[in-house]
PDB file of N, CA and C in Angstrom:
ATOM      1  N   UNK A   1      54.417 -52.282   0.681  1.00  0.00           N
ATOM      2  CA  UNK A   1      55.313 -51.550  -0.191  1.00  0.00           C
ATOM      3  C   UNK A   1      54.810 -51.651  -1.625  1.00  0.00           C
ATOM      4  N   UNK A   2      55.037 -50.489  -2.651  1.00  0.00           N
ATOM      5  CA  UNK A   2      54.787 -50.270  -3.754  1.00  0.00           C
ATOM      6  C   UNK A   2      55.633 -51.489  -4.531  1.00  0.00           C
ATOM      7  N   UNK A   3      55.456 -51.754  -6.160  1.00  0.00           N
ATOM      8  CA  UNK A   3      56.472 -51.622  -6.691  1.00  0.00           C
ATOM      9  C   UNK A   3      58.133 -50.986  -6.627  1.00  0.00           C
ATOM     10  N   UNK A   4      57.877 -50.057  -6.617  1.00  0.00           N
ATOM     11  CA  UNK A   4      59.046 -49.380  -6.433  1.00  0.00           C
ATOM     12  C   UNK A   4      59.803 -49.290  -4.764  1.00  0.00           C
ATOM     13  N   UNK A   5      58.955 -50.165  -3.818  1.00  0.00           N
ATOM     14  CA  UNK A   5      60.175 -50.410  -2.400  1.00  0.00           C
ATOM     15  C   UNK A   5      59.460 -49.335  -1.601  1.00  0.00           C
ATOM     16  N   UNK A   6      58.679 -48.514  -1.978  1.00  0.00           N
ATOM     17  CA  UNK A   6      58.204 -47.195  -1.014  1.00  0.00           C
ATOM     18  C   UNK A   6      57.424 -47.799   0.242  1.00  0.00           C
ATOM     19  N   UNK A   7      57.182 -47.586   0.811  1.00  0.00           N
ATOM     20  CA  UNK A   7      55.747 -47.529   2.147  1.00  0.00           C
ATOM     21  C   UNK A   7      54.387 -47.073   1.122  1.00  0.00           C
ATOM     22  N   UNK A   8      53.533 -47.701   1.426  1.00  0.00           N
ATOM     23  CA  UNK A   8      51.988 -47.373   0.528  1.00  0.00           C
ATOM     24  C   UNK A   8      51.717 -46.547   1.748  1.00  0.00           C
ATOM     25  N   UNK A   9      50.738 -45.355   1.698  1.00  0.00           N
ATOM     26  CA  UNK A   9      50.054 -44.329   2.327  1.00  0.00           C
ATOM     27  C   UNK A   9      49.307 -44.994   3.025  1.00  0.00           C
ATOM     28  N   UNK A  10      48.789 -44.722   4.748  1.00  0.00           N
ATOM     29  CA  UNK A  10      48.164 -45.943   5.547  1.00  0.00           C
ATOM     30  C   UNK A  10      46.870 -45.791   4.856  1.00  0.00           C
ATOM     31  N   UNK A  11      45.738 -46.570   4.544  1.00  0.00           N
ATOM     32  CA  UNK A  11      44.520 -46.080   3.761  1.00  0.00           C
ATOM     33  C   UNK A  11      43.500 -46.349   5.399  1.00  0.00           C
ATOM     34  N   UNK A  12      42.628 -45.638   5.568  1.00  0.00           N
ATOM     35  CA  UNK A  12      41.721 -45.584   6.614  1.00  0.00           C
ATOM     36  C   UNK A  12      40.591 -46.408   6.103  1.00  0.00           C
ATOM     37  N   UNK A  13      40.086 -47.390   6.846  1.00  0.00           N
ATOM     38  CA  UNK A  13      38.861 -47.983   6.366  1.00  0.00           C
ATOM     39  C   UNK A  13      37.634 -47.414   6.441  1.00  0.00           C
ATOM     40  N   UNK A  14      36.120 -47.818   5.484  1.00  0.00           N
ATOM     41  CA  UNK A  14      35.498 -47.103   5.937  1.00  0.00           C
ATOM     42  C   UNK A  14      34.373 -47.775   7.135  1.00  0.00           C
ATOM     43  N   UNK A  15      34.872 -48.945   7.571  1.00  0.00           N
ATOM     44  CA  UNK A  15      34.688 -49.701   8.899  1.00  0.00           C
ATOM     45  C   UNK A  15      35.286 -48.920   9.864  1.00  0.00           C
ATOM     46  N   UNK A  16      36.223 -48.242   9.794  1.00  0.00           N
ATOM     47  CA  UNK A  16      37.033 -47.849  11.193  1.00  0.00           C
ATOM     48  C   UNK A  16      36.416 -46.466  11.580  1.00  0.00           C
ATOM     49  N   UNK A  17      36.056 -45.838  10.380  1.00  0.00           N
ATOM     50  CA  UNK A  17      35.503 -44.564  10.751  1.00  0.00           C
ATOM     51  C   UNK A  17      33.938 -44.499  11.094  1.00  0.00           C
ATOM     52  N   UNK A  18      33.702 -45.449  10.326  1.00  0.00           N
ATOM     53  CA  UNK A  18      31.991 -45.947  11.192  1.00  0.00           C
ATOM     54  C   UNK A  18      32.110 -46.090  12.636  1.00  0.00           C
ATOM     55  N   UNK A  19      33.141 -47.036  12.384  1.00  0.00           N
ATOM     56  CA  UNK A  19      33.064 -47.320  14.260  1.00  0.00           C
ATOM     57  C   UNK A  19      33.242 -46.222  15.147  1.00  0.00           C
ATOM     58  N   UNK A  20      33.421 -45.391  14.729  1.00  0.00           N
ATOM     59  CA  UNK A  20      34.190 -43.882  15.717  1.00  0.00           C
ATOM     60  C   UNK A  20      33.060 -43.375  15.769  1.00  0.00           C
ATOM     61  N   UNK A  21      32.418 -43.305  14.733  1.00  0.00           N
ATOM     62  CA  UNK A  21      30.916 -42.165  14.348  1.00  0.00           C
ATOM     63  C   UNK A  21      29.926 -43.135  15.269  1.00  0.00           C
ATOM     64  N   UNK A  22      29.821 -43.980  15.048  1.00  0.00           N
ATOM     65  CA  UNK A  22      28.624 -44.703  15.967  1.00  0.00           C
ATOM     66  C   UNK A  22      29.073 -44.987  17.603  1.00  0.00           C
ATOM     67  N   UNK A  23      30.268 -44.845  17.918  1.00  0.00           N
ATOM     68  CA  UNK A  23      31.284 -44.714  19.265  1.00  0.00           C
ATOM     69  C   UNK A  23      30.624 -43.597  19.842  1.00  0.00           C
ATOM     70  N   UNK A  24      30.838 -42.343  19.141  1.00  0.00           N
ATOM     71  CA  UNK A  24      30.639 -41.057  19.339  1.00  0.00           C
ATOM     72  C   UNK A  24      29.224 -40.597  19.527  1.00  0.00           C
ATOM     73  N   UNK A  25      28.290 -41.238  18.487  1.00  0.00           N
ATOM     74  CA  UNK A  25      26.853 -41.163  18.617  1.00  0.00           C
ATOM     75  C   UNK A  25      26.527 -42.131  19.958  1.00  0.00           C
ATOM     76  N   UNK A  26      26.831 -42.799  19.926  1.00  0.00           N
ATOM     77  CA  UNK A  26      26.158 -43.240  21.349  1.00  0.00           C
ATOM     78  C   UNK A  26      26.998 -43.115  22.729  1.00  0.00           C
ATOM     79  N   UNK A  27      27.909 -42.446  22.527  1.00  0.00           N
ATOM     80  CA  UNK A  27      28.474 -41.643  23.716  1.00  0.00           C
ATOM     81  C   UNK A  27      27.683 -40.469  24.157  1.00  0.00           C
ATOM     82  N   UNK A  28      26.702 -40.151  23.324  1.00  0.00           N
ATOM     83  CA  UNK A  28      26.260 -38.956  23.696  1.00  0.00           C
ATOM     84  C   UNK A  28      24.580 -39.102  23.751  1.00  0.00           C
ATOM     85  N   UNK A  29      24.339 -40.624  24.017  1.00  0.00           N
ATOM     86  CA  UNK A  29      23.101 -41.096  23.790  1.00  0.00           C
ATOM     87  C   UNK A  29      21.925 -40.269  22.680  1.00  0.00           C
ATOM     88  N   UNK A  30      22.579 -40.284  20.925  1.00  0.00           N
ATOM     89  CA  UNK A  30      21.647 -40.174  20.278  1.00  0.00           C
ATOM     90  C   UNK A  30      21.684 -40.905  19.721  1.00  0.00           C
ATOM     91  N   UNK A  31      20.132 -41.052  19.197  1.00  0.00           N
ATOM     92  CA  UNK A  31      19.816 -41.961  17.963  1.00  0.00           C
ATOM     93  C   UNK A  31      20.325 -41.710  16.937  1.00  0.00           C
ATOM     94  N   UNK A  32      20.172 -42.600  15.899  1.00  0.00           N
ATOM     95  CA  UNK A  32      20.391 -42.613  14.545  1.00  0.00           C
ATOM     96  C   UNK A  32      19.892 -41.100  13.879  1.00  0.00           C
ATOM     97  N   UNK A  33      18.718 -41.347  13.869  1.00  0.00           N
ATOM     98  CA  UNK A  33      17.944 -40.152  13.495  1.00  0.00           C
ATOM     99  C   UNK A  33      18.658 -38.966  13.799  1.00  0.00           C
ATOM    100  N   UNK A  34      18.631 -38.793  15.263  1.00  0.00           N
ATOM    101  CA  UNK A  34      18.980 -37.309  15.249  1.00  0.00           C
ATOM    102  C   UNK A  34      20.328 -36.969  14.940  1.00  0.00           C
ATOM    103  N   UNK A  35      21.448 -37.849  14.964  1.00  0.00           N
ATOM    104  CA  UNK A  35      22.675 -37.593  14.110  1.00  0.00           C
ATOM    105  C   UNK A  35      22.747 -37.506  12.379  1.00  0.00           C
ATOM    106  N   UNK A  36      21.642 -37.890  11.792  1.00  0.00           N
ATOM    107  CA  UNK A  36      21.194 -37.365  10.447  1.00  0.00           C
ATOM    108  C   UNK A  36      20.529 -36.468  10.626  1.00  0.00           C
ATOM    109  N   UNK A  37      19.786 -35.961  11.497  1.00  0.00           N
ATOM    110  CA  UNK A  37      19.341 -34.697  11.207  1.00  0.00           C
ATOM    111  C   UNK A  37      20.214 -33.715  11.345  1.00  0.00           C
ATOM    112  N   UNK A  38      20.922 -33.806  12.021  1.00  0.00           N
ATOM    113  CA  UNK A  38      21.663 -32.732  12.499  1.00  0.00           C
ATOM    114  C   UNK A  38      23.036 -32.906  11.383  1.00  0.00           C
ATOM    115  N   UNK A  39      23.473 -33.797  10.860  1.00  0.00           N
ATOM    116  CA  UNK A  39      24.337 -33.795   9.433  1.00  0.00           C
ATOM    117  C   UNK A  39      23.721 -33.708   8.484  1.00  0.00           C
ATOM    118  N   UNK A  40      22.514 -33.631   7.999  1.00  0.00           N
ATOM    119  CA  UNK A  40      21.818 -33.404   6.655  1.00  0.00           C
ATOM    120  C   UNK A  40      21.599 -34.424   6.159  1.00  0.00           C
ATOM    121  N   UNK A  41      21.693 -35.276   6.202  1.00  0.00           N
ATOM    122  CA  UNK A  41      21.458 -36.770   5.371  1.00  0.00           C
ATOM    123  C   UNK A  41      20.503 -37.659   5.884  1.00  0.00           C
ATOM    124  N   UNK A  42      20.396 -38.639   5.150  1.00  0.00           N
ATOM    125  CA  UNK A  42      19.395 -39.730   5.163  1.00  0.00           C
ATOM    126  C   UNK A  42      19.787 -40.595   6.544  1.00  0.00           C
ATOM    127  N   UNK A  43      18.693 -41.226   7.359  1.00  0.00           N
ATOM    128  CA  UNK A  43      19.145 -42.061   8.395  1.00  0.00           C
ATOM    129  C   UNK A  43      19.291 -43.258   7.864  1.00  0.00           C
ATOM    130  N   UNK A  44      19.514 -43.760   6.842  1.00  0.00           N
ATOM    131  CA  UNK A  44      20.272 -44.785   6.187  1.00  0.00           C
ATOM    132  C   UNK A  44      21.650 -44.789   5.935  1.00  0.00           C
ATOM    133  N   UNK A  45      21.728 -43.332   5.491  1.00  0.00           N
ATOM    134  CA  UNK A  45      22.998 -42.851   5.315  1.00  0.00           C
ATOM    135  C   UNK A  45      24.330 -43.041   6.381  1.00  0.00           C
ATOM    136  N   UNK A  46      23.744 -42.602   7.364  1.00  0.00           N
ATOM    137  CA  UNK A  46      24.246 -42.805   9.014  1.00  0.00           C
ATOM    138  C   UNK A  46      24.370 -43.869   8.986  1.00  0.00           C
ATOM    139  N   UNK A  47      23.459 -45.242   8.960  1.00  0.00           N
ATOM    140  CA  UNK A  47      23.474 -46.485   9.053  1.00  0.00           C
ATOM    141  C   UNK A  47      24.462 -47.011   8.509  1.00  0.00           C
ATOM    142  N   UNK A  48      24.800 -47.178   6.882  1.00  0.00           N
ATOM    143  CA  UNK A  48      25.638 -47.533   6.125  1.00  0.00           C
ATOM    144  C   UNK A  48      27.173 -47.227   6.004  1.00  0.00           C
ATOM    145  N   UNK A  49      26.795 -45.307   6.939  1.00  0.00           N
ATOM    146  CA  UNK A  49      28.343 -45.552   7.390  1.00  0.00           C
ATOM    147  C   UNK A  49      29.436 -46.304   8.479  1.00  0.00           C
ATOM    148  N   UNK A  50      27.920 -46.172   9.342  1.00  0.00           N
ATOM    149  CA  UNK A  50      28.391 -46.911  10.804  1.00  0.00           C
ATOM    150  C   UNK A  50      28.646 -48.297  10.458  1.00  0.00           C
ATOM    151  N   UNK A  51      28.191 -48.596   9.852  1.00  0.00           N
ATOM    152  CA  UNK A  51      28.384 -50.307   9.415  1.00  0.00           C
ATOM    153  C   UNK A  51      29.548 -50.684   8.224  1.00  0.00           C
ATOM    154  N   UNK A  52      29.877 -49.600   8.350  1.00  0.00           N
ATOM    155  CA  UNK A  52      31.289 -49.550   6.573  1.00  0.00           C
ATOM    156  C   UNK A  52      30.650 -50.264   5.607  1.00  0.00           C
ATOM    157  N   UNK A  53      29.395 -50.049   5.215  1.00  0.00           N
ATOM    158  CA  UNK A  53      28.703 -51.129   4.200  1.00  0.00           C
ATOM    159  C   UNK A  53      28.687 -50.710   3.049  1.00  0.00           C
ATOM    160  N   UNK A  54      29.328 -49.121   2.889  1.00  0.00           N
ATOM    161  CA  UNK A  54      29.291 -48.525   1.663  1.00  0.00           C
ATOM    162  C   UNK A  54      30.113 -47.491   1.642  1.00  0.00           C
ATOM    163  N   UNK A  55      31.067 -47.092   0.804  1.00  0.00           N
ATOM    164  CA  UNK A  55      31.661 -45.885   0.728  1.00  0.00           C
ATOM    165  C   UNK A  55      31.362 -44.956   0.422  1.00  0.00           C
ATOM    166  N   UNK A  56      30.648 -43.884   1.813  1.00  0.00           N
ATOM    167  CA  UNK A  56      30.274 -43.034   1.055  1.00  0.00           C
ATOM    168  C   UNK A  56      31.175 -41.187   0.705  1.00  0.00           C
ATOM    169  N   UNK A  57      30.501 -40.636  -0.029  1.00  0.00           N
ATOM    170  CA  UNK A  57      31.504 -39.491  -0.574  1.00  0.00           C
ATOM    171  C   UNK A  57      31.923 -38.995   0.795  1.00  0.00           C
ATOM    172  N   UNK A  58      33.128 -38.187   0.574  1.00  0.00           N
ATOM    173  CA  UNK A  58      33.910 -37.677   1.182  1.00  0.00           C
ATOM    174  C   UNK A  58      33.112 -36.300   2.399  1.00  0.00           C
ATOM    175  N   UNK A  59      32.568 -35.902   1.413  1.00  0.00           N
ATOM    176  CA  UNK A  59      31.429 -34.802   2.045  1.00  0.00           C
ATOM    177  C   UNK A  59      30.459 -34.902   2.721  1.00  0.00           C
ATOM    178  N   UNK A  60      30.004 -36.180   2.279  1.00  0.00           N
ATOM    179  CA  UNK A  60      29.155 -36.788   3.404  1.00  0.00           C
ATOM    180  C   UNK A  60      29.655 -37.219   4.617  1.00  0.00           C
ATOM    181  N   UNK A  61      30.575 -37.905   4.638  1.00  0.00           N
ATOM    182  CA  UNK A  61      31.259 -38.581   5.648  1.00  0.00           C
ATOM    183  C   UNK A  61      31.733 -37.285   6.460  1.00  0.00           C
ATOM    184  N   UNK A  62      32.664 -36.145   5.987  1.00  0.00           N
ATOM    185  CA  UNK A  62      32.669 -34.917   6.550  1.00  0.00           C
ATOM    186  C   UNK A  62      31.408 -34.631   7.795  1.00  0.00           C
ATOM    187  N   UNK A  63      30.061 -34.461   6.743  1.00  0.00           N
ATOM    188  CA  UNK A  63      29.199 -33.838   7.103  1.00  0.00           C
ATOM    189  C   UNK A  63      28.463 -34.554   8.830  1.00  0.00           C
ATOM    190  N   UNK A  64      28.895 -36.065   8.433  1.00  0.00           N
ATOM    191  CA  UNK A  64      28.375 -36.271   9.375  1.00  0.00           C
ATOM    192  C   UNK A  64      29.349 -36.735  10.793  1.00  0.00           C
ATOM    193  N   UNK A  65      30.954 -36.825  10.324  1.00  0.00           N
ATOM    194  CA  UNK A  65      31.699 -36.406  11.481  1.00  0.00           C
ATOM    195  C   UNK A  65      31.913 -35.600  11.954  1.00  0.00           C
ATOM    196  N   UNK A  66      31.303 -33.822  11.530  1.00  0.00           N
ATOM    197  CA  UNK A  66      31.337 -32.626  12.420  1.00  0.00           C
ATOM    198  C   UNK A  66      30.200 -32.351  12.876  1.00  0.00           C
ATOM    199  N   UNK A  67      28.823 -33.162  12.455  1.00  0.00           N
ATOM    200  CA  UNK A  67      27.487 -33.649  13.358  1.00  0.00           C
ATOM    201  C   UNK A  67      27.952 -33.841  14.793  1.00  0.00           C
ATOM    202  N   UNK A  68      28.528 -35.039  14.736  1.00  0.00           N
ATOM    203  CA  UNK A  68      28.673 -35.992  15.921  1.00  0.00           C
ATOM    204  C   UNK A  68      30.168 -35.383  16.906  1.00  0.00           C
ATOM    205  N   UNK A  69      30.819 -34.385  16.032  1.00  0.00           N
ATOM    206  CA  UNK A  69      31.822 -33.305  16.743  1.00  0.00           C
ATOM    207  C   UNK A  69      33.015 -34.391  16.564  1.00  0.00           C
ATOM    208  N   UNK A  70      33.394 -34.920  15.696  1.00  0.00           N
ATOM    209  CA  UNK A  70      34.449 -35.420  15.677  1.00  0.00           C
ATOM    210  C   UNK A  70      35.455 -34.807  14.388  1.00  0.00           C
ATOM    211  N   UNK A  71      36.508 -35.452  14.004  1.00  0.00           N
ATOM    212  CA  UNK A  71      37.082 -34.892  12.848  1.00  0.00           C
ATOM    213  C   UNK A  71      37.648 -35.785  12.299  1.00  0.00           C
ATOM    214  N   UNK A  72      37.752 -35.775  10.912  1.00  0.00           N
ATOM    215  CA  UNK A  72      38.513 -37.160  10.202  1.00  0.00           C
ATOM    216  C   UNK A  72      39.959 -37.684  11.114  1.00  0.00           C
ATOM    217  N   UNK A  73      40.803 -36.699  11.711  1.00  0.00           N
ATOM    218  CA  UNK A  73      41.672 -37.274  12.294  1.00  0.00           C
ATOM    219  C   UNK A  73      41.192 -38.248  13.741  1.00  0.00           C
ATOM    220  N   UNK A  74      40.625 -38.453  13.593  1.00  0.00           N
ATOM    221  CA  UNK A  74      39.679 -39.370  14.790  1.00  0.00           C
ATOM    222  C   UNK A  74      40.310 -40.528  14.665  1.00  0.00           C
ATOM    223  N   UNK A  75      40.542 -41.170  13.771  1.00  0.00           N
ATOM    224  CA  UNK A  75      40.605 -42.386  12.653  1.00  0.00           C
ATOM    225  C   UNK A  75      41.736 -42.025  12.468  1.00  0.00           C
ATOM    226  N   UNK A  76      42.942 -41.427  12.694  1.00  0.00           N
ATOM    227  CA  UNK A  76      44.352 -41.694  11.883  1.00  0.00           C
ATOM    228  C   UNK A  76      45.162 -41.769  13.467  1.00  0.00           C
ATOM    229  N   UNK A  77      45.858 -42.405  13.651  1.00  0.00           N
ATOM    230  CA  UNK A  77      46.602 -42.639  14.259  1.00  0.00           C
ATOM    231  C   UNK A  77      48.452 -42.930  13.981  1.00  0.00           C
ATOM    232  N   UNK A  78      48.488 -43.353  12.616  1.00  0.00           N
ATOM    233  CA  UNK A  78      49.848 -43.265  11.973  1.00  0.00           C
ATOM    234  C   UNK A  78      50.031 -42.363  11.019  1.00  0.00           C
ATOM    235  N   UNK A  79      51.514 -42.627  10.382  1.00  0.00           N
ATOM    236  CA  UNK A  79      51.391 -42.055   9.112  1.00  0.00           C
ATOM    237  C   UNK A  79      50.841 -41.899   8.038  1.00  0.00           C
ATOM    238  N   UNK A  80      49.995 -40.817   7.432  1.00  0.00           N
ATOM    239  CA  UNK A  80      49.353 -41.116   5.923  1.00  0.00           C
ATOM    240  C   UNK A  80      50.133 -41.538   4.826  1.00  0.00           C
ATOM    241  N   UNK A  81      51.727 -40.662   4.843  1.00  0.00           N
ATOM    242  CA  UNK A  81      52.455 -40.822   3.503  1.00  0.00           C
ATOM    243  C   UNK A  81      53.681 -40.730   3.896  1.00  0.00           C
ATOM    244  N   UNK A  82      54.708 -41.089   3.534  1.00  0.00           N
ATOM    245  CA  UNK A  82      55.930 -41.768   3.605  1.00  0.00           C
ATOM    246  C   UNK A  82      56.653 -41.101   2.724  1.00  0.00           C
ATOM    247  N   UNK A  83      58.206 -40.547   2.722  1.00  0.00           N
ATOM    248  CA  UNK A  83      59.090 -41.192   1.194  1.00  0.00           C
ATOM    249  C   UNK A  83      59.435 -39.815   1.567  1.00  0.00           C
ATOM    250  N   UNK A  84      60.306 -39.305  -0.189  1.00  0.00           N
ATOM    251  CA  UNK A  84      60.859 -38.247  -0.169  1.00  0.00           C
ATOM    252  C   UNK A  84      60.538 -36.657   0.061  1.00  0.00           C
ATOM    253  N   UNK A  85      58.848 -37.080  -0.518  1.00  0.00           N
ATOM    254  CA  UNK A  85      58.152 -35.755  -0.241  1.00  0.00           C
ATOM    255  C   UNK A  85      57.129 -35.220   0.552  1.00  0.00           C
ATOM    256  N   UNK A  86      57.402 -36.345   1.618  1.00  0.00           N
ATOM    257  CA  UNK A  86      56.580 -36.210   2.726  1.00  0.00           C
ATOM    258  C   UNK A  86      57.313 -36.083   3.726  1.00  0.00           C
ATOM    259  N   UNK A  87      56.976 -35.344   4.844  1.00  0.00           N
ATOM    260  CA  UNK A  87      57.177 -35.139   6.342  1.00  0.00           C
ATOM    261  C   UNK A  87      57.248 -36.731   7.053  1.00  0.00           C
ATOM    262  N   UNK A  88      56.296 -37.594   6.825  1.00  0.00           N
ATOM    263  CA  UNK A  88      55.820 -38.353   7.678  1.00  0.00           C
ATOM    264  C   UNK A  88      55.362 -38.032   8.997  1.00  0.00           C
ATOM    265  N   UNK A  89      54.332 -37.639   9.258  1.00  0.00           N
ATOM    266  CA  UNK A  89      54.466 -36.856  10.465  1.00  0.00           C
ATOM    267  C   UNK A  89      53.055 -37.468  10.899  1.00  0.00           C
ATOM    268  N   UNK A  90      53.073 -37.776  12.043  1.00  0.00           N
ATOM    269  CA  UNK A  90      52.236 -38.722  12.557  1.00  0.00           C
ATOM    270  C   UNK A  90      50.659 -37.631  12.933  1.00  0.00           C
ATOM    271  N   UNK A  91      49.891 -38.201  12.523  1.00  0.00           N
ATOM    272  CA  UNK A  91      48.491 -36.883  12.808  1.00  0.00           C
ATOM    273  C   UNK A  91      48.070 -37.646  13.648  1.00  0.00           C
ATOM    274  N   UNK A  92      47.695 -36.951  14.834  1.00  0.00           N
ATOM    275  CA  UNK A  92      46.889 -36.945  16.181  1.00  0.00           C
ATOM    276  C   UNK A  92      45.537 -36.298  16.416  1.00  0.00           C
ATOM    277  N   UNK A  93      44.769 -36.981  16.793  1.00  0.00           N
ATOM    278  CA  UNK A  93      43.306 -36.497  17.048  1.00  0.00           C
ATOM    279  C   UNK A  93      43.543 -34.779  17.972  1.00  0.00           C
ATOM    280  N   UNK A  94      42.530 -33.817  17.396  1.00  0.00           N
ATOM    281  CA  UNK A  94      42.868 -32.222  18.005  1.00  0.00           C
ATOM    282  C   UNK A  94      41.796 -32.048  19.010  1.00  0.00           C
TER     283      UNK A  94
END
């Protein structure tokens, strides 16, 4: 809870979404490599996300969860936001 008594917004780690992306990459037996090639980025890049060792931008992380065919809701399982001006409405993987 905030200051003010609210529910804080659930925050997604960027460990949890690594783990999905590297779940997903080797569900489908590829390498490192070819899941950066096929998202545009560096195979370090891939690395560092799979390992939550770095936060990287939003667009990247995008880029390389619709590589591997997943979608940020992969990773949410509860509520994002709470309170008066939110729904609360629980997002489910599509």
């Amino acid at each position: 809870m905030d200051a003010g008594g609210r529910d804080r917004p659930q925050v997604i780690s960027a460990a949890a979404i690594g783990a999905e992306i590297r779940r997903a990459r080797m569900a489908r037996g590829w390498p490192i490599e070819q899941l950066a090639h096929r998202a545009g980025v560096a195979t370090n890049t891939v690395g560092y996300i799979e390992r939550g060792e770095r936060d990287a931008g939003f667009l990247t992380v995008q880029c390389v969860l619709v590589a591997v065919g997943l979608r940020l809701t992969c990773c949410v399982a509860e509520p994002i936001a709470t309170g008066p001006d939110s729904p609360g409405e629980t997002l489910r993987p599509i």
